[in-house]
C-alpha atoms as a PDB file:
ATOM      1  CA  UNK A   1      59.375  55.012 138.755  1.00  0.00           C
ATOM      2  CA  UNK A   2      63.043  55.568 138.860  1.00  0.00           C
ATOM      3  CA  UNK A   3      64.849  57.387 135.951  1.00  0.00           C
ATOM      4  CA  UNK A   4      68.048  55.987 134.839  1.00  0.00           C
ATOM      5  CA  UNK A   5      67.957  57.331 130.970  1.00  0.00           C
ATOM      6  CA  UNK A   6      69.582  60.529 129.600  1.00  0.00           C
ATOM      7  CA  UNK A   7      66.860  62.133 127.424  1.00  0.00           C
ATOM      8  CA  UNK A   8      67.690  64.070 125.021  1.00  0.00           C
ATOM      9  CA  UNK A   9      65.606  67.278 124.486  1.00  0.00           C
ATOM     10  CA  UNK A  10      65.652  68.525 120.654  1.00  0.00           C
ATOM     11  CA  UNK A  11      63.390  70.567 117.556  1.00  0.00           C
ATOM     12  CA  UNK A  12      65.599  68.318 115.336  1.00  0.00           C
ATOM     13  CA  UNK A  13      63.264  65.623 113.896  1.00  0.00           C
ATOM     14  CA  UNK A  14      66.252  64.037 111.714  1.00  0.00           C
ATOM     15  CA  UNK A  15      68.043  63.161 115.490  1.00  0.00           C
ATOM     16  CA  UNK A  16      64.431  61.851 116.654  1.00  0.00           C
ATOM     17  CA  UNK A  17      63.920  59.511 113.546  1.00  0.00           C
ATOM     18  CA  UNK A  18      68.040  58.184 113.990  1.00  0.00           C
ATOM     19  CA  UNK A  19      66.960  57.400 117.983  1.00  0.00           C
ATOM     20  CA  UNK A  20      63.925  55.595 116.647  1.00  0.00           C
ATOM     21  CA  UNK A  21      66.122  53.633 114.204  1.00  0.00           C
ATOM     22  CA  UNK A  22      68.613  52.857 117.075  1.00  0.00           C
ATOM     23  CA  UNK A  23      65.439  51.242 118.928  1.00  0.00           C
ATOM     24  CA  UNK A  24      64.976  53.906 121.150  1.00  0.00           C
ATOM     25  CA  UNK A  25      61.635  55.575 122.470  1.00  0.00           C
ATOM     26  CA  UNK A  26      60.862  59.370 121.250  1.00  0.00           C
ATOM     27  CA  UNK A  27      57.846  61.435 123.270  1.00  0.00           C
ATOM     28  CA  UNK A  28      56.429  63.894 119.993  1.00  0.00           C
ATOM     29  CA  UNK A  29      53.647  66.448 119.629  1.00  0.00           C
ATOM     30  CA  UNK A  30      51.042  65.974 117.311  1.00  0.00           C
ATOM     31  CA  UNK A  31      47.874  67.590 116.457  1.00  0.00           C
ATOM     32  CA  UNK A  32      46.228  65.605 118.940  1.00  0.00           C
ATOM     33  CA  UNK A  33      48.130  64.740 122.034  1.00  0.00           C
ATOM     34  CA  UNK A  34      51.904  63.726 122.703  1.00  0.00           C
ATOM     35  CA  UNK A  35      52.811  60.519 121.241  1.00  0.00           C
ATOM     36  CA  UNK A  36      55.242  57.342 122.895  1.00  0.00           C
ATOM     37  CA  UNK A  37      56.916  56.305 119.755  1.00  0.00           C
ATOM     38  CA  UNK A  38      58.916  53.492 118.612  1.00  0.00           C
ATOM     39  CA  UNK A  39      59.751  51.359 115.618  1.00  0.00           C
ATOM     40  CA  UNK A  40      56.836  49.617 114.657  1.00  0.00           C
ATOM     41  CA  UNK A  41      59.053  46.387 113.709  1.00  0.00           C
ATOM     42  CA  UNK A  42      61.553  46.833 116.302  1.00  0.00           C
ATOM     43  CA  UNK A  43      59.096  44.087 118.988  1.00  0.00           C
ATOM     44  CA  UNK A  44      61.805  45.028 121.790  1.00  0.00           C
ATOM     45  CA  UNK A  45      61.365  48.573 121.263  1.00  0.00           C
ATOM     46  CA  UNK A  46      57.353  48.024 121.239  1.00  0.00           C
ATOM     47  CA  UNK A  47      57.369  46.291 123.999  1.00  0.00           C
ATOM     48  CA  UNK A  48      59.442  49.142 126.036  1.00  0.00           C
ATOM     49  CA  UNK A  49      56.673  50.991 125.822  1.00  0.00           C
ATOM     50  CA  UNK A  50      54.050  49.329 127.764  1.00  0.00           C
ATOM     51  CA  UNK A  51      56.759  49.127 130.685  1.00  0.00           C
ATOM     52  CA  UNK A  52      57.124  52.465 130.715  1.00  0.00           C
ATOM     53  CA  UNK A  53      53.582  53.378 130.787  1.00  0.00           C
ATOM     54  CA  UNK A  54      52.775  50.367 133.055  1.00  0.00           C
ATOM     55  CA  UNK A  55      50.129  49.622 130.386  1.00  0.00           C
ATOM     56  CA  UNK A  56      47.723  46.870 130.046  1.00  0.00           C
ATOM     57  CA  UNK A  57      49.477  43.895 127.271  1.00  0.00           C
ATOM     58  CA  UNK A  58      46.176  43.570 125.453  1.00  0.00           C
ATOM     59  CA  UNK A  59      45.987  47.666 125.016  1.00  0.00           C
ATOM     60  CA  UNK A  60      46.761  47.844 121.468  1.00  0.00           C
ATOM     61  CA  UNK A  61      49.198  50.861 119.991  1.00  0.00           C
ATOM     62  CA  UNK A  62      48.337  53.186 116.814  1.00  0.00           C
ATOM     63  CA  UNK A  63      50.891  53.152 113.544  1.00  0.00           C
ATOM     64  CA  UNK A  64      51.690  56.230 112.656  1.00  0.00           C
ATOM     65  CA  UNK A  65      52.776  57.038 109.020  1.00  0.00           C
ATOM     66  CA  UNK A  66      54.402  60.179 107.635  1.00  0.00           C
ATOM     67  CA  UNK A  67      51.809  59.435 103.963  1.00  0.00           C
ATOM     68  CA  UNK A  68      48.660  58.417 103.466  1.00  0.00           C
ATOM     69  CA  UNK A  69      50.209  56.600 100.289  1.00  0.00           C
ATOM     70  CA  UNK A  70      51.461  54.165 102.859  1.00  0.00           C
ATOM     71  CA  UNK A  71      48.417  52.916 104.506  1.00  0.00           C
ATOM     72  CA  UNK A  72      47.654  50.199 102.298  1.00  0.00           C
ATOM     73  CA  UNK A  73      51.193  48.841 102.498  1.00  0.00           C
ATOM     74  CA  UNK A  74      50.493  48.086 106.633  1.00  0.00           C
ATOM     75  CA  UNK A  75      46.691  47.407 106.528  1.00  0.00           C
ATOM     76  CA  UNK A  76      44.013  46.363 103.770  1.00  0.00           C
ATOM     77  CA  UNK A  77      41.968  49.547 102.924  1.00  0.00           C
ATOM     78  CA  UNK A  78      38.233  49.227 101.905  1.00  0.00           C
ATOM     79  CA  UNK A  79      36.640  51.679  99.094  1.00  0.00           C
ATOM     80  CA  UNK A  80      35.014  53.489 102.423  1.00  0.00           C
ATOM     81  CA  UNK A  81      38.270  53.717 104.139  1.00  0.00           C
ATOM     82  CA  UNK A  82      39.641  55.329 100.999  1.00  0.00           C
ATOM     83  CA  UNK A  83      37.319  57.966 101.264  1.00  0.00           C
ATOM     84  CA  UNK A  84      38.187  58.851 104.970  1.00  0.00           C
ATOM     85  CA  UNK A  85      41.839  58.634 104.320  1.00  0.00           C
ATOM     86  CA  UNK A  86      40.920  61.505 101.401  1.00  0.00           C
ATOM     87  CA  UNK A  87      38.957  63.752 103.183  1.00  0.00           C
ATOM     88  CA  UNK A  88      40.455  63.812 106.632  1.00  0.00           C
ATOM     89  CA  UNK A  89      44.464  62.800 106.595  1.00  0.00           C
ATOM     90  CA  UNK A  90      46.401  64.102 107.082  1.00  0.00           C
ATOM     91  CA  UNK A  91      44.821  64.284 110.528  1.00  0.00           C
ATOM     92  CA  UNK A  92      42.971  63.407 113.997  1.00  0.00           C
ATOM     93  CA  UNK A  93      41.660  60.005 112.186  1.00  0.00           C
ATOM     94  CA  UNK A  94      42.844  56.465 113.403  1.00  0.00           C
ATOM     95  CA  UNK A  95      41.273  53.922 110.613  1.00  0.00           C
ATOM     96  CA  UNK A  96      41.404  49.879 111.940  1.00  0.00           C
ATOM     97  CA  UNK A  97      41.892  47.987 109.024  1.00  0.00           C
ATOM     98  CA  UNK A  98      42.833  44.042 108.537  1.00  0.00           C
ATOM     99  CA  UNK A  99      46.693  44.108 108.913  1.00  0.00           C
ATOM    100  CA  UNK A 100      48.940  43.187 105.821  1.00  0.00           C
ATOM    101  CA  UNK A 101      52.254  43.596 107.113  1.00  0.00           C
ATOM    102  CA  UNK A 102      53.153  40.513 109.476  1.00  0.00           C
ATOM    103  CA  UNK A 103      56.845  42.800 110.504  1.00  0.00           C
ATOM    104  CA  UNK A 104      54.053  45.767 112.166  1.00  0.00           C
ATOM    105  CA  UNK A 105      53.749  45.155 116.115  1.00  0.00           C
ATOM    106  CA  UNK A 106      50.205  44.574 116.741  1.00  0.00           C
ATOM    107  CA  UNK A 107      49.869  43.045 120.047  1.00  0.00           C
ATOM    108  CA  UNK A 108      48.761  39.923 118.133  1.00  0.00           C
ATOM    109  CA  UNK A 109      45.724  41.375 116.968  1.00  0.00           C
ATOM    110  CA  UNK A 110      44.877  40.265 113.018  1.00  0.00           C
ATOM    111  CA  UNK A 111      44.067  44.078 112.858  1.00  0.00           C
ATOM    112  CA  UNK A 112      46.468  47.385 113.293  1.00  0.00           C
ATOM    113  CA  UNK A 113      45.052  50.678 114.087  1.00  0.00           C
ATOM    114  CA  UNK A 114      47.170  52.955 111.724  1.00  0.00           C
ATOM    115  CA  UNK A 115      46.947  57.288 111.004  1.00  0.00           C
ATOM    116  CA  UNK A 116      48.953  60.038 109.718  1.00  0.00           C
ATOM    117  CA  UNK A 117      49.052  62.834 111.982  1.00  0.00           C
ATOM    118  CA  UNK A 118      48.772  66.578 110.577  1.00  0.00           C
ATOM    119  CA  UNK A 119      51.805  68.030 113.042  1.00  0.00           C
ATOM    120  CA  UNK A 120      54.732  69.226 110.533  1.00  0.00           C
ATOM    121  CA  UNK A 121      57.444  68.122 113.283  1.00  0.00           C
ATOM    122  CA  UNK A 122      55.970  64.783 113.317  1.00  0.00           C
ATOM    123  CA  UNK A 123      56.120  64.681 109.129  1.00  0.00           C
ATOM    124  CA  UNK A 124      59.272  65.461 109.358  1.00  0.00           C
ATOM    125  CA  UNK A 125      60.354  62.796 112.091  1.00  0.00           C
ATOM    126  CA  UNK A 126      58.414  60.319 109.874  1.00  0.00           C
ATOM    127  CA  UNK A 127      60.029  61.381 106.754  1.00  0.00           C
ATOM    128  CA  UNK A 128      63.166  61.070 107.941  1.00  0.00           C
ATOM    129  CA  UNK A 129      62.652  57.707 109.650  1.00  0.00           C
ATOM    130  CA  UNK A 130      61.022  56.326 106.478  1.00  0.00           C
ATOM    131  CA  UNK A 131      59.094  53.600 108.285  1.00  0.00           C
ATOM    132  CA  UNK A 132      56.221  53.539 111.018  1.00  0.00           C
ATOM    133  CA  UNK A 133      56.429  54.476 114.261  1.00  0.00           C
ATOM    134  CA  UNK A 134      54.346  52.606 116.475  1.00  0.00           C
ATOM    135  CA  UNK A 135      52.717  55.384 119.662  1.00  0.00           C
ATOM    136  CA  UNK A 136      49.858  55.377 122.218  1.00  0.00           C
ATOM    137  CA  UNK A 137      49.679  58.489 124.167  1.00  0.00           C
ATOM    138  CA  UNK A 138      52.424  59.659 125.996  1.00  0.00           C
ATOM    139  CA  UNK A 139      51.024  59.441 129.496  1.00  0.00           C
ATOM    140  CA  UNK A 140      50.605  57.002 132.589  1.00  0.00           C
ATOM    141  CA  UNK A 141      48.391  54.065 131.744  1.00  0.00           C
ATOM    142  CA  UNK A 142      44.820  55.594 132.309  1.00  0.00           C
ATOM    143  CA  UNK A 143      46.184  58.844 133.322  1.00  0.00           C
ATOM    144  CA  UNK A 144      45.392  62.075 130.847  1.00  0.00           C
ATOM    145  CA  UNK A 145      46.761  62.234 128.366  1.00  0.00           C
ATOM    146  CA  UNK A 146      49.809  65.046 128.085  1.00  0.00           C
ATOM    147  CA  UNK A 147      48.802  68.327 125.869  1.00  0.00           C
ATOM    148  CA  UNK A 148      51.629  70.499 127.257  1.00  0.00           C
ATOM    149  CA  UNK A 149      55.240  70.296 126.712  1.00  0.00           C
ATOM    150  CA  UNK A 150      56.260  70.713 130.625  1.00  0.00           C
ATOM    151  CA  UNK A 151      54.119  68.148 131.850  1.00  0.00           C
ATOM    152  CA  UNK A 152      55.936  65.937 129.351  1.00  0.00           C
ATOM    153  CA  UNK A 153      58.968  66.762 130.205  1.00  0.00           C
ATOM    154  CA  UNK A 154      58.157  66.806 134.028  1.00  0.00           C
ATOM    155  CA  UNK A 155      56.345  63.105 133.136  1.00  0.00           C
ATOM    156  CA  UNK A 156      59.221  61.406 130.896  1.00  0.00           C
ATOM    157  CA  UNK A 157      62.310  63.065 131.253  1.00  0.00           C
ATOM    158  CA  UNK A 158      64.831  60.189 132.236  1.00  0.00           C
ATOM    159  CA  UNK A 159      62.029  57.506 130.949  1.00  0.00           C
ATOM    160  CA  UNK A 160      62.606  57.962 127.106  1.00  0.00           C
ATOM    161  CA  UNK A 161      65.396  58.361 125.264  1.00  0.00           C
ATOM    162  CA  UNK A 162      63.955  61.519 123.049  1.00  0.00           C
ATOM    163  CA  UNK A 163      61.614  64.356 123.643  1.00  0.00           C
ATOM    164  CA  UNK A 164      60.957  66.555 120.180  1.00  0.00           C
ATOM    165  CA  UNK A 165      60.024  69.931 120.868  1.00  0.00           C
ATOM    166  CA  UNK A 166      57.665  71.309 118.392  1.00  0.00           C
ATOM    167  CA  UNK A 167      54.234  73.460 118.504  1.00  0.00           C
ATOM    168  CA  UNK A 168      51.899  71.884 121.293  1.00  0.00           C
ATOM    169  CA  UNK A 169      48.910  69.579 120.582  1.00  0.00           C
ATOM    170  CA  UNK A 170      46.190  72.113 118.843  1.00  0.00           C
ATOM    171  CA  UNK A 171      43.379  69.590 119.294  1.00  0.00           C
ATOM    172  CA  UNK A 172      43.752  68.225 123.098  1.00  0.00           C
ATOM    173  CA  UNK A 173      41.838  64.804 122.948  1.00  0.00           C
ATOM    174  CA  UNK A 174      43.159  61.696 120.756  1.00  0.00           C
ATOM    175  CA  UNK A 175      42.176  60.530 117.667  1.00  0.00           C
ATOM    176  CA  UNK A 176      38.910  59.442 115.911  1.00  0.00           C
ATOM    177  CA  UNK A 177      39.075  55.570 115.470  1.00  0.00           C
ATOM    178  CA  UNK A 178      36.813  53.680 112.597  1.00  0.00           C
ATOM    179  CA  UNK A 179      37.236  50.843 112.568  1.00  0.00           C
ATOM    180  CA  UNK A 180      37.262  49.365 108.371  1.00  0.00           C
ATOM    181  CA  UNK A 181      37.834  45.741 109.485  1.00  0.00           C
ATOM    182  CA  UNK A 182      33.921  44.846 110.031  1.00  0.00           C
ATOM    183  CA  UNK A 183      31.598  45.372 107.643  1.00  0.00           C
ATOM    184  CA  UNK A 184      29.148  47.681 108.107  1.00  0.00           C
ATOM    185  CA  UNK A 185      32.240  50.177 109.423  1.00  0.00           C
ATOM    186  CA  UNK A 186      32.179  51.335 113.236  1.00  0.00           C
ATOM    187  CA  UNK A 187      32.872  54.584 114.696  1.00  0.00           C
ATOM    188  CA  UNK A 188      35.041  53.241 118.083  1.00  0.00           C
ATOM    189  CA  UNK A 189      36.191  56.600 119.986  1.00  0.00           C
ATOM    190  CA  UNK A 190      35.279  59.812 118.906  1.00  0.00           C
ATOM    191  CA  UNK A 191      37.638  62.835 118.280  1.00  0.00           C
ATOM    192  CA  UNK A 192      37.720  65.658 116.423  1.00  0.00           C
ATOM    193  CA  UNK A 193      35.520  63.949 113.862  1.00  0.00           C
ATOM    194  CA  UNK A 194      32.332  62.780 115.699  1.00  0.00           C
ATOM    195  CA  UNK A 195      29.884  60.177 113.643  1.00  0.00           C
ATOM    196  CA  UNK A 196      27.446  62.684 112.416  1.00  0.00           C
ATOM    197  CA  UNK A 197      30.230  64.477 110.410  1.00  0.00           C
ATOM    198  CA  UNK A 198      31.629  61.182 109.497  1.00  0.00           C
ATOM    199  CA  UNK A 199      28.428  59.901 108.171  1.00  0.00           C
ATOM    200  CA  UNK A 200      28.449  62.029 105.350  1.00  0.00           C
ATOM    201  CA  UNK A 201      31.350  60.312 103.482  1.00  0.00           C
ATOM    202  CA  UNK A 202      30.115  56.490 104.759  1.00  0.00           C
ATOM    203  CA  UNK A 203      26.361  56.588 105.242  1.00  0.00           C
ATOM    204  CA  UNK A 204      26.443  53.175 106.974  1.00  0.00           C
ATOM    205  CA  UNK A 205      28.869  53.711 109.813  1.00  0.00           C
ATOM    206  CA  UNK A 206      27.611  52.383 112.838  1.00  0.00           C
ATOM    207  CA  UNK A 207      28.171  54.504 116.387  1.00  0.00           C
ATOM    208  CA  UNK A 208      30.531  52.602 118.954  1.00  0.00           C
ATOM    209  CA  UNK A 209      29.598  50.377 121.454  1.00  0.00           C
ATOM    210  CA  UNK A 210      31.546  49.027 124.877  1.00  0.00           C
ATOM    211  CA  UNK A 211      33.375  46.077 125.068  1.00  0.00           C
ATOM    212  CA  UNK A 212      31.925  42.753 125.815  1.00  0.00           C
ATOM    213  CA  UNK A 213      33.179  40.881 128.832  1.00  0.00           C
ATOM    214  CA  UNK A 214      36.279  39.415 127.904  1.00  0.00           C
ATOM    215  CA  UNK A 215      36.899  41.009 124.936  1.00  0.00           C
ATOM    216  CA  UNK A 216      40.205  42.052 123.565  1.00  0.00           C
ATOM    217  CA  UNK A 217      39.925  45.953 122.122  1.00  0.00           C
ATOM    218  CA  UNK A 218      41.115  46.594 118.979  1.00  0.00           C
ATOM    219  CA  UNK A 219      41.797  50.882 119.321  1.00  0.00           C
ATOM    220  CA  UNK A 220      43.141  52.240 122.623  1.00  0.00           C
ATOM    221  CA  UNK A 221      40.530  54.090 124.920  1.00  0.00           C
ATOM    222  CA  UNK A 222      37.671  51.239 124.794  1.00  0.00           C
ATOM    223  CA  UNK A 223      38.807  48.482 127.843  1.00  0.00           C
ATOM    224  CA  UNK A 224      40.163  50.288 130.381  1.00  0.00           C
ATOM    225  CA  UNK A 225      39.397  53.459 132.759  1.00  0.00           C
ATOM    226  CA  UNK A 226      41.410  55.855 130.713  1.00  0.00           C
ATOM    227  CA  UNK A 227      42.022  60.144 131.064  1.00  0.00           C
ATOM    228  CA  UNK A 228      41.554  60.111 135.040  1.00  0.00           C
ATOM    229  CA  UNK A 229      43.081  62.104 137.210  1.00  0.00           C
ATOM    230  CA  UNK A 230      43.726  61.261 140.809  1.00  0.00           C
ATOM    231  CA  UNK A 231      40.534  63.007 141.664  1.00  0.00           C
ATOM    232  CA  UNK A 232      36.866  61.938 141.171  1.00  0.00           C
ATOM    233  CA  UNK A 233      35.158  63.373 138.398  1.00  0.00           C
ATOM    234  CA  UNK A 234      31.789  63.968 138.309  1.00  0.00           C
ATOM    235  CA  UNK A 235      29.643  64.796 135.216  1.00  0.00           C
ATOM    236  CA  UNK A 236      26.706  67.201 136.138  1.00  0.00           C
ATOM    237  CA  UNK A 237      24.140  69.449 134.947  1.00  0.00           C
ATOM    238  CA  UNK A 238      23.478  71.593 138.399  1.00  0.00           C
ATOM    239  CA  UNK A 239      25.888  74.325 139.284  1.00  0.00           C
ATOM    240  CA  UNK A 240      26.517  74.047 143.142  1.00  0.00           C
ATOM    241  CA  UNK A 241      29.738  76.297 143.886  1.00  0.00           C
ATOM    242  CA  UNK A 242      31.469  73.920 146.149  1.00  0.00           C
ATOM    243  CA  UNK A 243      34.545  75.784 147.505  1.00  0.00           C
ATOM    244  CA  UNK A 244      36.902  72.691 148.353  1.00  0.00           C
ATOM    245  CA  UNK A 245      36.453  71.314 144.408  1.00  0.00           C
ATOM    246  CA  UNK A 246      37.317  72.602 141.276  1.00  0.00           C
ATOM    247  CA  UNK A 247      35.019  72.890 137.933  1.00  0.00           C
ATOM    248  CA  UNK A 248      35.291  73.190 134.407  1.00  0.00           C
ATOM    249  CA  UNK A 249      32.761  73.815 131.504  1.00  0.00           C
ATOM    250  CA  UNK A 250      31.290  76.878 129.807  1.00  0.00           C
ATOM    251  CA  UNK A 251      29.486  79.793 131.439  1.00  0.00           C
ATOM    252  CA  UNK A 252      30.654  78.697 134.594  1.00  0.00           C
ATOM    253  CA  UNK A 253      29.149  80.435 138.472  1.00  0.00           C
ATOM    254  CA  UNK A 254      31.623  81.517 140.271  1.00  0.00           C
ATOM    255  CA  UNK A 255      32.473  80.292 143.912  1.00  0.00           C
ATOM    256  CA  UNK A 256      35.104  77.069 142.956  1.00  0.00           C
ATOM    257  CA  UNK A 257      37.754  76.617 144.944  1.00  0.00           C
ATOM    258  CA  UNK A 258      39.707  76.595 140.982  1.00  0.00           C
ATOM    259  CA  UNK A 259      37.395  76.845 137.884  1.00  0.00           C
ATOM    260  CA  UNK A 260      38.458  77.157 134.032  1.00  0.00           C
ATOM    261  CA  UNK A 261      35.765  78.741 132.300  1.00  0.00           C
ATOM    262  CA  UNK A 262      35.112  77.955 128.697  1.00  0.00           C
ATOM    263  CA  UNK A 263      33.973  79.529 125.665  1.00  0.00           C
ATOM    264  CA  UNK A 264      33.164  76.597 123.529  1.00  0.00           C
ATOM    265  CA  UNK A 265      34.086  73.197 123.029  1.00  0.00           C
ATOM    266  CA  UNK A 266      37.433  73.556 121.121  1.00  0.00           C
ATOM    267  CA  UNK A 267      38.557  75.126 124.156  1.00  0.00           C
ATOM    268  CA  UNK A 268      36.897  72.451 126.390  1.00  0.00           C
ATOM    269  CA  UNK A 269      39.030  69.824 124.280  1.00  0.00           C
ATOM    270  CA  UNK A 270      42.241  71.859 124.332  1.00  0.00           C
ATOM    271  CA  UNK A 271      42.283  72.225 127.764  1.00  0.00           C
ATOM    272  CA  UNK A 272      39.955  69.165 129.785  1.00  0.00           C
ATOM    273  CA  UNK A 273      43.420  67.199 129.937  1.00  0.00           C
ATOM    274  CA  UNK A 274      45.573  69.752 131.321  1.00  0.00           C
ATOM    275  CA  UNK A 275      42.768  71.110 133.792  1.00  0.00           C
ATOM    276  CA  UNK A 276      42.743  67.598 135.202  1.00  0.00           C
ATOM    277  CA  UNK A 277      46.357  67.392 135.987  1.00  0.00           C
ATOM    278  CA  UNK A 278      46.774  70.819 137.000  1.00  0.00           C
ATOM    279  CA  UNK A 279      43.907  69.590 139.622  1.00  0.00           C
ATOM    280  CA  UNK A 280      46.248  66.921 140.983  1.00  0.00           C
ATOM    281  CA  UNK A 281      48.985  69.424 141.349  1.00  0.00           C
ATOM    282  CA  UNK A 282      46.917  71.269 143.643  1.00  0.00           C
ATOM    283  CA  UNK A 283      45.245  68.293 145.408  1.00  0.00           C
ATOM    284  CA  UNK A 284      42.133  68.778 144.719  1.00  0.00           C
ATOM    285  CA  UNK A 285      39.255  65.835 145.562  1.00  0.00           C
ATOM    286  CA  UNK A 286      36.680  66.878 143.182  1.00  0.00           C
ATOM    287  CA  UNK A 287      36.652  67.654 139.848  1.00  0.00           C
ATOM    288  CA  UNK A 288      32.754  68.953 138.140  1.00  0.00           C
ATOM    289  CA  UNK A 289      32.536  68.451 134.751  1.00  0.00           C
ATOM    290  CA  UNK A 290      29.492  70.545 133.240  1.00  0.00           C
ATOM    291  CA  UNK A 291      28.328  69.889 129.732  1.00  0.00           C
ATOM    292  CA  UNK A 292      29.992  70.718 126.712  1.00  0.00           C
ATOM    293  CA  UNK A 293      27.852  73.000 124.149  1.00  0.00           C
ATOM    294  CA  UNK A 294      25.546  71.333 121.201  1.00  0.00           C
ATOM    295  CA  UNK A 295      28.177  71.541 118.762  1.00  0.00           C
ATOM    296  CA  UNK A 296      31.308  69.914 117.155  1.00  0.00           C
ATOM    297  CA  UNK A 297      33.096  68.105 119.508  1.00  0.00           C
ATOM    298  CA  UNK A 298      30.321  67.337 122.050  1.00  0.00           C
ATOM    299  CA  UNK A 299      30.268  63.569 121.936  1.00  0.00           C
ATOM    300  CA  UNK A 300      34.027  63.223 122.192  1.00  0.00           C
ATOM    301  CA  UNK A 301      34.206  65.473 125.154  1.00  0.00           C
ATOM    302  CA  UNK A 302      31.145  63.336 127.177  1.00  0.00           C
ATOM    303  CA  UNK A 303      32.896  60.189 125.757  1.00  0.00           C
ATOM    304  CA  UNK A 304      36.332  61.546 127.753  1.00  0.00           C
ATOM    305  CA  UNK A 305      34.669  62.671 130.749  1.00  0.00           C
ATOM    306  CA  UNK A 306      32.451  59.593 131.594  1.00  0.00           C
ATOM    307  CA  UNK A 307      35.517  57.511 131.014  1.00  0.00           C
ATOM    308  CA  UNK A 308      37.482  59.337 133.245  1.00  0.00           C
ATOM    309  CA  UNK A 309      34.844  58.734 136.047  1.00  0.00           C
ATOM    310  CA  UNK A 310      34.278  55.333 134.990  1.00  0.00           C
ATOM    311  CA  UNK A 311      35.302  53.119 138.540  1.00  0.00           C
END
């Protein structure tokens, strides 16, 4: 892809919100991942994004909102939304919710994904902007996702107009989505928050499910092969040094040709994106994924690695 923009690289969040307000496209850290922002009612703007990331038309984007006060002004929020959007948000949470505001770019969905990240940059960007700011992940269309401010920069630098420097993604996998629009509720990726934890604020959520043939996804992360690297992963149980691949996972034998050895899953989140593109750097073929422990942040881990060896 050729670069033709001059990017500014800043900490000041007041310059990123008055680039977003000029219709231009701002790369930010959150708690999560980095973000591909722009004005949620600017459609040109929107639409900038998907060419950039060469991303699939039907691949919906999340709102992001610097108050959880705001939420009901984009999207109709249920009585068990309400209790999400107390108990986890600020945060990793993505709620799908019947869309209100008609102005919100929404791929033409009757829904809108919408959260409010915990990053104090970000609040500050959205504070100053005063509006929402409309952001997938800031990566290649099915590519990982970016969890480390050079790989942004190496990534987008003369592709956006903004990149805001602030403390790097904490978390290292995208948000939970629920999706509030169906009734009973349904957990659609898992993050930070898997559905066991979420259960205990709404009993009846149901676990996710794939797509049906044909139908249109309503939360990034469900349609399409998504967090791949160049190289094939593989999911396994059975340690086999292989000298020519590379492996990642806790308690790891040694013998890989490049291995990161975990301590527990926060670390296998943190890092599982990263590890994959510093794989492609070094041209690597293979890439073993061995389980995650039986803890928090299991089932968005296997969720990430199956779809990154999903053909």
């Amino acid at each position: 892809m050729s670069k033709s923009k001059h990017t500014i690289i800043t900490e000041d969040p007041s310059l990123a919100a008055k680039v977003l307000k000029e219709g231009g496209i701002v790369l930010f850290p959150t708690e999560t991942v980095y973000g591909l922002g722009a004005d949620s009612r600017n459609l040109s703007s929107c639409l900038e994004i998907y060419k950039i990331k060469n991303r699939p038309a039907d691949n919906p984007l999340i709102v992001h909102l610097g108050n959880p006060a705001l939420i009901p002004d984009i999207g109709e929020v249920t009585e068990a939304a309400k209790i999400l959007i107390r108990q986890c948000m600020p945060g990793p949470l993505s709620l799908v919710l019947k869309k209100k505001d008609k102005s919100v770019f929404s791929t033409g969905l009757t829904t809108i994904a919408v959260r409010v990240p915990s990053h104090p940059k970000v609040l500050e960007m959205l504070s100053y902007f005063g509006g929402p700011v409309s952001a997938p992940s800031a990566n290649l269309s099915g590519q990982p996702s970016i969890t480390r401010l050079d790989d942004a920069i190496s990534e987008f630098d003369g592709q956006v107009d903004l990149i805001l420097k602030g403390a790097e993604p904490e978390i290292g996998l995208e948000s939970t989505v629920v999706d509030f629009s169906v009734s009973p509720p349904k957990l659609l990726r898992p993050g930070y928050f898997g559905w066991e934890e979420l259960q205990k604020y709404v009993p009846d959520l149901e676990n996710y499910s794939d797509l049906k043939e044909g139908e249109t996804p309503s939360s990034p992360g469900r349609k399409y092969r998504h967090y791949a690297p160049k190289a094939k992963v593989i999911f396994t149980e059975n340690q086999n040094p292989d000298r020519e691949s590379a492996a990642i996972g806790i308690g790891l034998i040694r013998g890989w040709k490049f291995a990161l050895d975990l301590r527990n899953n926060s670390e296998y989140m943190k890092n599982l994106y990263s590890f994959f593109r510093d794989c492609d750097r070094l041209r690597i073929s293979k890439i073993y994924c061995f389980p995650p422990a039986n803890a928090s942040g299991k089932e968005a881990i296997l969720n990430r690695i199956l779809k990154a060896q999903e053909s």
